[in-house]
PDB file of N, CA and C in Angstrom:
ATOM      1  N   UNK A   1      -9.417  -7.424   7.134  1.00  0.00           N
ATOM      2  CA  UNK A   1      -8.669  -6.616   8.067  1.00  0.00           C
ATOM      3  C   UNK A   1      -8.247  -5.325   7.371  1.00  0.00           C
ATOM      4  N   UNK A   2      -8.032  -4.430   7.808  1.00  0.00           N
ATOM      5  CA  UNK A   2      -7.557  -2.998   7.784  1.00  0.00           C
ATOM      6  C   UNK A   2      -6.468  -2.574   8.149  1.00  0.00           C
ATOM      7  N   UNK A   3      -5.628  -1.925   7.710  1.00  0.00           N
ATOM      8  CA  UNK A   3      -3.904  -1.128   7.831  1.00  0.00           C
ATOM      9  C   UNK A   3      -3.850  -0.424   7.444  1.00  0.00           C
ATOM     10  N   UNK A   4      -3.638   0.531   8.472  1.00  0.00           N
ATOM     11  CA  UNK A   4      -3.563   2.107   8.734  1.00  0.00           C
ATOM     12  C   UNK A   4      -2.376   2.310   7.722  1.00  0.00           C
ATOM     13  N   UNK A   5      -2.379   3.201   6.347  1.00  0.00           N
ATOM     14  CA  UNK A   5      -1.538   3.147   5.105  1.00  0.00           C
ATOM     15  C   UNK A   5      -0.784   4.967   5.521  1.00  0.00           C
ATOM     16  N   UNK A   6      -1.286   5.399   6.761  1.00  0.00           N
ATOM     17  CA  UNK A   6      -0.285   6.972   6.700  1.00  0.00           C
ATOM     18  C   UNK A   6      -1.697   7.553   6.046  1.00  0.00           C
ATOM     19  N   UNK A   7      -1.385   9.216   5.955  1.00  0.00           N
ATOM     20  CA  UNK A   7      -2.056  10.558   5.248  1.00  0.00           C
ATOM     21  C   UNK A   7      -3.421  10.169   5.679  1.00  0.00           C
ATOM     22  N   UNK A   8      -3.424   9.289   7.171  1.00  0.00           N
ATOM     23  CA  UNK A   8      -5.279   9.241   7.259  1.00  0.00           C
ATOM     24  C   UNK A   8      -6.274   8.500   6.464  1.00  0.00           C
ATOM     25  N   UNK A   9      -5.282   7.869   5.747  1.00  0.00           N
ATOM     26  CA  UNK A   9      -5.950   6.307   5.361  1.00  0.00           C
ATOM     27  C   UNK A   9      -5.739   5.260   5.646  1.00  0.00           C
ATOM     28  N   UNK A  10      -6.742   4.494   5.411  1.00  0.00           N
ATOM     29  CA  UNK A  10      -6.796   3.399   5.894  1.00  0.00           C
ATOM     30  C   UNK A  10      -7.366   2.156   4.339  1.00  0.00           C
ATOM     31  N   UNK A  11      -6.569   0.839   4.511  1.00  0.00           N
ATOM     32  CA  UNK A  11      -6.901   0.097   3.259  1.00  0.00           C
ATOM     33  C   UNK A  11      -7.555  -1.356   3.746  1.00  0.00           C
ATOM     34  N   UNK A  12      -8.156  -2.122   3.416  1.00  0.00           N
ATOM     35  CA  UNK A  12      -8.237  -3.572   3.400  1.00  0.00           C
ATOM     36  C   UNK A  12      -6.849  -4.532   2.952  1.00  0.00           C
ATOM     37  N   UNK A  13      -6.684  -5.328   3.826  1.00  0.00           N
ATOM     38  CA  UNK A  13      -5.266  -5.893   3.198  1.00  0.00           C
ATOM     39  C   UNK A  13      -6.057  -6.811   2.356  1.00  0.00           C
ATOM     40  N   UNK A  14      -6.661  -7.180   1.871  1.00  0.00           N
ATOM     41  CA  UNK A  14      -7.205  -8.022   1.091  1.00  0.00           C
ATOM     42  C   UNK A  14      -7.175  -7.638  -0.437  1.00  0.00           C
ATOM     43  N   UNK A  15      -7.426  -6.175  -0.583  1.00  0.00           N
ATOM     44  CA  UNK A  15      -7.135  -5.438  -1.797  1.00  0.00           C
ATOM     45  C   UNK A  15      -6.452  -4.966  -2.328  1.00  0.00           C
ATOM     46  N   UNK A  16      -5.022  -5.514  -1.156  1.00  0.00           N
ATOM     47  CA  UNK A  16      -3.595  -4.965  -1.551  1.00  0.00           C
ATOM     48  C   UNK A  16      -3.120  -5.744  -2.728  1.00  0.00           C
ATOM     49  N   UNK A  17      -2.675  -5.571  -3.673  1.00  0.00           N
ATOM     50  CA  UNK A  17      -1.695  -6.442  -4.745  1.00  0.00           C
ATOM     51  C   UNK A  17      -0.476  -5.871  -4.714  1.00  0.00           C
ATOM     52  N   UNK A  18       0.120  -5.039  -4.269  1.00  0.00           N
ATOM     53  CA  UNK A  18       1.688  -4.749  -4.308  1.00  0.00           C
ATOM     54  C   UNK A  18       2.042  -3.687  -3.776  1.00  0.00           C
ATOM     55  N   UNK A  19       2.917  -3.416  -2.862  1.00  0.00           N
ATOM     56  CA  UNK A  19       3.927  -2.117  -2.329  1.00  0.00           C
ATOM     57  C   UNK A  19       5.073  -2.340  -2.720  1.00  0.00           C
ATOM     58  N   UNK A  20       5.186  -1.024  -3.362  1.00  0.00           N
ATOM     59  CA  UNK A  20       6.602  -0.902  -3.945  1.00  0.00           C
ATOM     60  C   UNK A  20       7.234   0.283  -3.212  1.00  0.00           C
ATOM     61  N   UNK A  21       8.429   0.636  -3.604  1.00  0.00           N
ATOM     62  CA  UNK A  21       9.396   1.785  -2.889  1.00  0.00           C
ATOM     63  C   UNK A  21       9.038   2.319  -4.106  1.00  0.00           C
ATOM     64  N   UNK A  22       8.580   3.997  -3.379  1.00  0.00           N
ATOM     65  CA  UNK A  22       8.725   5.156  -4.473  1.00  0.00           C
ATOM     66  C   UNK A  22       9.557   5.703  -5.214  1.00  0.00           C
ATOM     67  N   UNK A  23      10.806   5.335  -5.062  1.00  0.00           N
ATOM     68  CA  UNK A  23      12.325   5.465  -5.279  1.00  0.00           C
ATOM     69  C   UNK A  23      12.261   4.823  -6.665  1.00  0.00           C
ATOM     70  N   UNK A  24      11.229   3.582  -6.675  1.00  0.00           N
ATOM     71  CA  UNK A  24      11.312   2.817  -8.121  1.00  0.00           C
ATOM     72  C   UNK A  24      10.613   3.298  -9.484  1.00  0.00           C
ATOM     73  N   UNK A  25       9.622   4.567  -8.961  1.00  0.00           N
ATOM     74  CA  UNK A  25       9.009   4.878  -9.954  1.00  0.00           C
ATOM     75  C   UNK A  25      10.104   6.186 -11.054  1.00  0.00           C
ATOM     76  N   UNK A  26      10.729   6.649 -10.004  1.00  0.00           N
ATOM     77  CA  UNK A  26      11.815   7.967 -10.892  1.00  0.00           C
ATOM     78  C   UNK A  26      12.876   7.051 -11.558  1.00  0.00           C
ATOM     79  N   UNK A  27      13.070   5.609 -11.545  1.00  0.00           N
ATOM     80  CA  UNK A  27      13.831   5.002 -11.896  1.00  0.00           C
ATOM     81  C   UNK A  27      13.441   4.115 -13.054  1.00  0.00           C
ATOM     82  N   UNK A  28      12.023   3.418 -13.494  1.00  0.00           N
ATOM     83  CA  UNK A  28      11.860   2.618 -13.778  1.00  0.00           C
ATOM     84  C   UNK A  28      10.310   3.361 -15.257  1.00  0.00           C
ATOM     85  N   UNK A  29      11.019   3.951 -15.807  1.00  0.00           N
ATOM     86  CA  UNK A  29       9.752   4.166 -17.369  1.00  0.00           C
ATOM     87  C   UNK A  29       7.937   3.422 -16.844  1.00  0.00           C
ATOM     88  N   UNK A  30       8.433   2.348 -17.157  1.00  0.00           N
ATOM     89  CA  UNK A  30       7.358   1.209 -17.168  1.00  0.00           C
ATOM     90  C   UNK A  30       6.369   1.890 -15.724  1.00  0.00           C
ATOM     91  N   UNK A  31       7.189   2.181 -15.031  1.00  0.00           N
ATOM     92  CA  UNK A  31       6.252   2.557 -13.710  1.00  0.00           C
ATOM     93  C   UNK A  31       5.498   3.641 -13.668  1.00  0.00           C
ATOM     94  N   UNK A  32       6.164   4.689 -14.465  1.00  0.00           N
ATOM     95  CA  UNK A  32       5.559   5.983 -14.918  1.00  0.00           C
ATOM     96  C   UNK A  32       4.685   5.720 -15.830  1.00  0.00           C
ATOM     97  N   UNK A  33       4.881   5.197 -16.521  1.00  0.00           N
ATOM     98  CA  UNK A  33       3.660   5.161 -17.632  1.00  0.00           C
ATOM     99  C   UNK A  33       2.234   4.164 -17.247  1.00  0.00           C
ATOM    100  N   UNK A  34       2.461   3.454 -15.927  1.00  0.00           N
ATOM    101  CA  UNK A  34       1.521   2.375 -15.559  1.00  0.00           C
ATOM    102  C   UNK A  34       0.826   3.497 -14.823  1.00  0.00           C
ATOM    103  N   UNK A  35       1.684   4.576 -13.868  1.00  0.00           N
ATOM    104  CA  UNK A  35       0.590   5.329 -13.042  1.00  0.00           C
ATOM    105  C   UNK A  35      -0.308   6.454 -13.962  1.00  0.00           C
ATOM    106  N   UNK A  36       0.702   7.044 -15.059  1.00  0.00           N
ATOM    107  CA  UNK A  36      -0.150   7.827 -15.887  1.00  0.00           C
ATOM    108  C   UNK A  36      -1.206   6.935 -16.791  1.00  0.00           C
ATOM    109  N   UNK A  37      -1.327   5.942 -17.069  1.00  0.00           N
ATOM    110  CA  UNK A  37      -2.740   5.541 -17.591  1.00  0.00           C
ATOM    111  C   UNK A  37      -3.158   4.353 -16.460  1.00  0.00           C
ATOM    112  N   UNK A  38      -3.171   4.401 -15.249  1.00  0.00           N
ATOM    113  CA  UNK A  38      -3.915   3.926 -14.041  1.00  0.00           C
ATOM    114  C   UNK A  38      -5.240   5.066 -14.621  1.00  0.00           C
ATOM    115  N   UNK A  39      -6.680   4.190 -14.959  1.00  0.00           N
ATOM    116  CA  UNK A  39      -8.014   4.999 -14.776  1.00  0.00           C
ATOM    117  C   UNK A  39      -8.669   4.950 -13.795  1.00  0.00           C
ATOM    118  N   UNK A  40      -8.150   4.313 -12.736  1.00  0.00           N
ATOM    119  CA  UNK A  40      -8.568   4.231 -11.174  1.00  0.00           C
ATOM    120  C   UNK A  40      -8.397   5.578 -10.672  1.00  0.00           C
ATOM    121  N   UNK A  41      -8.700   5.418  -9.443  1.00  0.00           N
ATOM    122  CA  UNK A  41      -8.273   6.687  -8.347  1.00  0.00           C
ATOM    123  C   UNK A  41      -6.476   6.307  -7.551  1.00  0.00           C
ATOM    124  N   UNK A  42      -6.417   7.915  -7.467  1.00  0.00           N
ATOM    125  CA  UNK A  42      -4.973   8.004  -6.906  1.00  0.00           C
ATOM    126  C   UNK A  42      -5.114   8.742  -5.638  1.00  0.00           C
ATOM    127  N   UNK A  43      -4.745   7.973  -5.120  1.00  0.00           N
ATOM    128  CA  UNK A  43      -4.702   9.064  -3.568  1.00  0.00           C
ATOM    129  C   UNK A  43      -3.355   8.912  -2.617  1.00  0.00           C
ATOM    130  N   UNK A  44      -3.575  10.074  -2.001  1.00  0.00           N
ATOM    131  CA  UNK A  44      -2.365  10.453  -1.586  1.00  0.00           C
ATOM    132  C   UNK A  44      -1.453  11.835  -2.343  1.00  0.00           C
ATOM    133  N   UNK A  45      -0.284  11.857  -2.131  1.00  0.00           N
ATOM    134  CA  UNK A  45       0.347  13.167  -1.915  1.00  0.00           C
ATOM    135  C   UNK A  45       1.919  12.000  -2.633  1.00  0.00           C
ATOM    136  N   UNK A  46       2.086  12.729  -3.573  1.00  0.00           N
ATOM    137  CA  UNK A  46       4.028  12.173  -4.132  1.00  0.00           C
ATOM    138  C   UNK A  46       4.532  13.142  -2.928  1.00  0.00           C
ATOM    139  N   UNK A  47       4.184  13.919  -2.989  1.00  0.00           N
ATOM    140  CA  UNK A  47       5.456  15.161  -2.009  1.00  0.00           C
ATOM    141  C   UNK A  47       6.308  14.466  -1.357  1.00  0.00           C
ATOM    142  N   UNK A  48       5.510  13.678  -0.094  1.00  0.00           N
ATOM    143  CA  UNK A  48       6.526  12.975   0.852  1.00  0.00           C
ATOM    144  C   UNK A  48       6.377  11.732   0.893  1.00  0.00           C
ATOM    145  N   UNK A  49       5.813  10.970  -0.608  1.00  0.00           N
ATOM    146  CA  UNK A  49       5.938   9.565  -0.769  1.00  0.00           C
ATOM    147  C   UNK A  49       7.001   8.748  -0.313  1.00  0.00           C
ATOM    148  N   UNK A  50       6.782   7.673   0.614  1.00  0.00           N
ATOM    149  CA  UNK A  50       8.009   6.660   0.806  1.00  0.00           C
ATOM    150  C   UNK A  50       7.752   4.938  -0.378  1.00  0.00           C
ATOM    151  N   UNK A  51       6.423   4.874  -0.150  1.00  0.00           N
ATOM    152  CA  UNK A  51       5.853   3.966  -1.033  1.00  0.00           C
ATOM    153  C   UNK A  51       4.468   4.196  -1.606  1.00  0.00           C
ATOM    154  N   UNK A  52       4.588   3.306  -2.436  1.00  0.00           N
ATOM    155  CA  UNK A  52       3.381   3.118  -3.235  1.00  0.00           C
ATOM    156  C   UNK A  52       2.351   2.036  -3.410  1.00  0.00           C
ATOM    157  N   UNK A  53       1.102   1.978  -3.186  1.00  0.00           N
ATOM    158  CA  UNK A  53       0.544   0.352  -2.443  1.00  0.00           C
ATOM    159  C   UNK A  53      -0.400   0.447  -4.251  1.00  0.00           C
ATOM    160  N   UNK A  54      -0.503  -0.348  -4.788  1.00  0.00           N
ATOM    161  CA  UNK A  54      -1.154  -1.137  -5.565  1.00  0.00           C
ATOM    162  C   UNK A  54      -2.465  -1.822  -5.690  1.00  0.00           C
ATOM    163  N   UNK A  55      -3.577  -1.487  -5.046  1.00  0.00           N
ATOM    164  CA  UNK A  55      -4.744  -1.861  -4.934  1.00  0.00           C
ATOM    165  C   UNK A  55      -5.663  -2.609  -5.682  1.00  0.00           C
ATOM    166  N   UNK A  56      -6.763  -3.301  -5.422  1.00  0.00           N
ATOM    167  CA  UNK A  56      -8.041  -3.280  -6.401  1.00  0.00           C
ATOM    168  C   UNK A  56      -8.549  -1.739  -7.197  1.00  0.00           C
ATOM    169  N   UNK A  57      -8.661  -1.379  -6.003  1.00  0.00           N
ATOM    170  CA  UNK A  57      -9.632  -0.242  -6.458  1.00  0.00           C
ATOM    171  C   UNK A  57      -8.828   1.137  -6.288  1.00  0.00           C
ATOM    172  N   UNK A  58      -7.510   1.364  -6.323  1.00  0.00           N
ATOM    173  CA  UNK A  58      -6.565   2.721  -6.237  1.00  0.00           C
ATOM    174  C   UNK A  58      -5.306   2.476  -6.175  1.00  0.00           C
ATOM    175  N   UNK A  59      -4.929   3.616  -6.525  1.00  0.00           N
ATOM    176  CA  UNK A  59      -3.141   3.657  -6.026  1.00  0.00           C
ATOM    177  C   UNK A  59      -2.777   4.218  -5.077  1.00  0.00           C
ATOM    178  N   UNK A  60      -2.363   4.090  -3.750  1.00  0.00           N
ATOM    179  CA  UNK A  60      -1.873   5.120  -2.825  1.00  0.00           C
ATOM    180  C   UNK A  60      -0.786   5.264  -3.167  1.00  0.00           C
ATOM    181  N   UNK A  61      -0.740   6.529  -2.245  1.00  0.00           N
ATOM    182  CA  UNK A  61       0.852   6.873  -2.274  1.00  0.00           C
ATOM    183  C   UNK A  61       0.929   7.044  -0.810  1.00  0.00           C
ATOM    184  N   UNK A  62       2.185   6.728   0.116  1.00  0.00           N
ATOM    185  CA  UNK A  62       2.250   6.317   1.455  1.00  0.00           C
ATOM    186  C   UNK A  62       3.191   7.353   2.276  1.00  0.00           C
ATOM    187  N   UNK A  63       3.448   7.947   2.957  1.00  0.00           N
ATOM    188  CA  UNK A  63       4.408   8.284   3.602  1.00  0.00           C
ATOM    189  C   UNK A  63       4.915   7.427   4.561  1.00  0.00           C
ATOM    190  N   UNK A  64       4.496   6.426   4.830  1.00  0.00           N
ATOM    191  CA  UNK A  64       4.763   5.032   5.371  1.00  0.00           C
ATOM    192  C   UNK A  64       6.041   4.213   4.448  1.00  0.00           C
ATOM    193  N   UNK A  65       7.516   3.115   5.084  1.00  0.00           N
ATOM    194  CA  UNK A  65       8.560   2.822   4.039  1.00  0.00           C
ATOM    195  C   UNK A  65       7.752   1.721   4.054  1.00  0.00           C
ATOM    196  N   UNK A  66       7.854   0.779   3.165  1.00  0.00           N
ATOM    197  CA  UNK A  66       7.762  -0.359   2.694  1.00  0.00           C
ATOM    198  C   UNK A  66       7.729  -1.198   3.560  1.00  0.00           C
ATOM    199  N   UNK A  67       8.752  -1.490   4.490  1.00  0.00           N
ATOM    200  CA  UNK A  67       9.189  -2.062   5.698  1.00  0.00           C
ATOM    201  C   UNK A  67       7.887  -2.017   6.636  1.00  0.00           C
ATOM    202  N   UNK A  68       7.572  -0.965   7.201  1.00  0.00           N
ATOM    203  CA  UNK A  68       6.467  -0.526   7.774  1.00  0.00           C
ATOM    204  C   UNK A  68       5.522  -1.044   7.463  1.00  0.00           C
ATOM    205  N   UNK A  69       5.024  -0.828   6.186  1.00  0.00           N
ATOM    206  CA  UNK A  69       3.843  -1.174   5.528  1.00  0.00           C
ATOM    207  C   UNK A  69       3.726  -3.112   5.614  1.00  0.00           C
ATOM    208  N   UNK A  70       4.424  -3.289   5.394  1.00  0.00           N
ATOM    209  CA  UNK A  70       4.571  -4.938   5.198  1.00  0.00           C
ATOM    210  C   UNK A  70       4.786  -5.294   6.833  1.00  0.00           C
ATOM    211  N   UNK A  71       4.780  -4.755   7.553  1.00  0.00           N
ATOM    212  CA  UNK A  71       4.845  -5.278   9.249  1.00  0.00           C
ATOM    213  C   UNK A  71       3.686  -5.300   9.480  1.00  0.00           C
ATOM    214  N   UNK A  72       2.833  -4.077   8.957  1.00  0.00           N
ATOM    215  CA  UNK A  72       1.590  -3.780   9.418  1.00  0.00           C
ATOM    216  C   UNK A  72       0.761  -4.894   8.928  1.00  0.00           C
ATOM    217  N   UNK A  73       0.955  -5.272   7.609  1.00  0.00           N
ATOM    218  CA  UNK A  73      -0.131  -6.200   6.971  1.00  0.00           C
ATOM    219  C   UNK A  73       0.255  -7.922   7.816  1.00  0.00           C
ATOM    220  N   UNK A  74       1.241  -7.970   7.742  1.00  0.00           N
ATOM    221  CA  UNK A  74       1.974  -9.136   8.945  1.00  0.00           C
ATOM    222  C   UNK A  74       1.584  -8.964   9.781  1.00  0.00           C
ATOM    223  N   UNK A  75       1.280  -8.276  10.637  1.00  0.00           N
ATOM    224  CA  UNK A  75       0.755  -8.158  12.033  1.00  0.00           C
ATOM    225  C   UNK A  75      -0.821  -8.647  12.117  1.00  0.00           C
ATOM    226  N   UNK A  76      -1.395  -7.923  11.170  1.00  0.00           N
ATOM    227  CA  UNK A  76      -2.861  -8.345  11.431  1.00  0.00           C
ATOM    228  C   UNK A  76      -2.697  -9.653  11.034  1.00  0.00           C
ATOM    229  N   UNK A  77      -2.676 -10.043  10.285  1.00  0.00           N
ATOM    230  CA  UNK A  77      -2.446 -11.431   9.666  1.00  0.00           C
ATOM    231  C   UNK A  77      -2.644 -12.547  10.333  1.00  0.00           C
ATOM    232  N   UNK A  78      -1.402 -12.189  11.522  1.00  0.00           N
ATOM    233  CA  UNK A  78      -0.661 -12.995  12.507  1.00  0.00           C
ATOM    234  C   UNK A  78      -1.992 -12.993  13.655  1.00  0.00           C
ATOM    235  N   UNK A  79      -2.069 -11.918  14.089  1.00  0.00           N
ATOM    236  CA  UNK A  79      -3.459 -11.666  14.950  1.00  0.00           C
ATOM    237  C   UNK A  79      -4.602 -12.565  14.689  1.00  0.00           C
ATOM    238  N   UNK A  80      -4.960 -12.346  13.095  1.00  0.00           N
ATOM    239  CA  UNK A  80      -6.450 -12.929  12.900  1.00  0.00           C
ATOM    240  C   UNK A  80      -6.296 -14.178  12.716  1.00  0.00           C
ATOM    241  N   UNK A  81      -5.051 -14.595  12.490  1.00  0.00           N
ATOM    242  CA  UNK A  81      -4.930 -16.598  12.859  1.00  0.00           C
ATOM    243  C   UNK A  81      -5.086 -16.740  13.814  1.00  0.00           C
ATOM    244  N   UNK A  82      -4.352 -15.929  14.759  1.00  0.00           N
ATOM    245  CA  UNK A  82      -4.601 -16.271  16.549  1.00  0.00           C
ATOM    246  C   UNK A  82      -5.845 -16.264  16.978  1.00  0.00           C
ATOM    247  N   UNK A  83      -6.621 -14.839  16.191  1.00  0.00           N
ATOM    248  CA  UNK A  83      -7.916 -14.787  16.878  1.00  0.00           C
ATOM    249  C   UNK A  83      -9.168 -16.099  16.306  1.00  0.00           C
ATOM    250  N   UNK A  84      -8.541 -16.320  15.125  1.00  0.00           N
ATOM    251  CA  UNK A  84      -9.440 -18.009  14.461  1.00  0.00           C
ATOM    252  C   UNK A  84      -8.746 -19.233  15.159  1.00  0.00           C
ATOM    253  N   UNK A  85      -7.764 -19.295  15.973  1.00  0.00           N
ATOM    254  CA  UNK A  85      -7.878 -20.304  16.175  1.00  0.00           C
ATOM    255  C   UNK A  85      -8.041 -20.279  17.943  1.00  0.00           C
ATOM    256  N   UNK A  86      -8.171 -19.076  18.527  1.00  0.00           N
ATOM    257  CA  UNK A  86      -9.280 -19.194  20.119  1.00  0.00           C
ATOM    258  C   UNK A  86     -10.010 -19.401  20.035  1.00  0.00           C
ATOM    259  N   UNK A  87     -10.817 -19.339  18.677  1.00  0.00           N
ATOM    260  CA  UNK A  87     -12.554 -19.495  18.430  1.00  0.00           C
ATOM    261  C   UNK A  87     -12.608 -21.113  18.209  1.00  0.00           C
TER     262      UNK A  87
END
């Protein structure tokens, strides 16, 4: 499944490993130094970051809050049980 992540992307929830609040990275060393030697891809915009999603294969950065983001991945979720178990 797929969730619309804001800035016109779109992710697999399957490749998600973590959303965090962007609020945690100006706060937290360890977080800064994980995104400056991330050798993956970064996408997205800090400007009007609300969160930050954790990927297989990238780091976004979200203008989407956390809250949001985690409804969205809940939602499909919830859907594609429903839709496996009409089948």
């Amino acid at each position: 499944m797929f969730i619309h992540i804001g800035n016109e992307s779109m992710i697999q929830t399957d490749q998600i490993i973590s959303i965090i609040n962007y609020d945690v990275l100006s706060s937290s060393h360890m977080m800064e130094a994980m995104l400056k030697s991330y050798k993956g891809k970064i996408v997205g915009s800090e400007d009007n970051a609300r969160s930050i999603i954790f990927a297989t294969d990238a780091i976004y950065f979200s203008a989407l809050s956390v809250d949001t983001l985690t409804k969205r991945v809940h939602e499909k979720d919830i859907y594609y049980q429903v839709e496996m178990d009409v089948e």
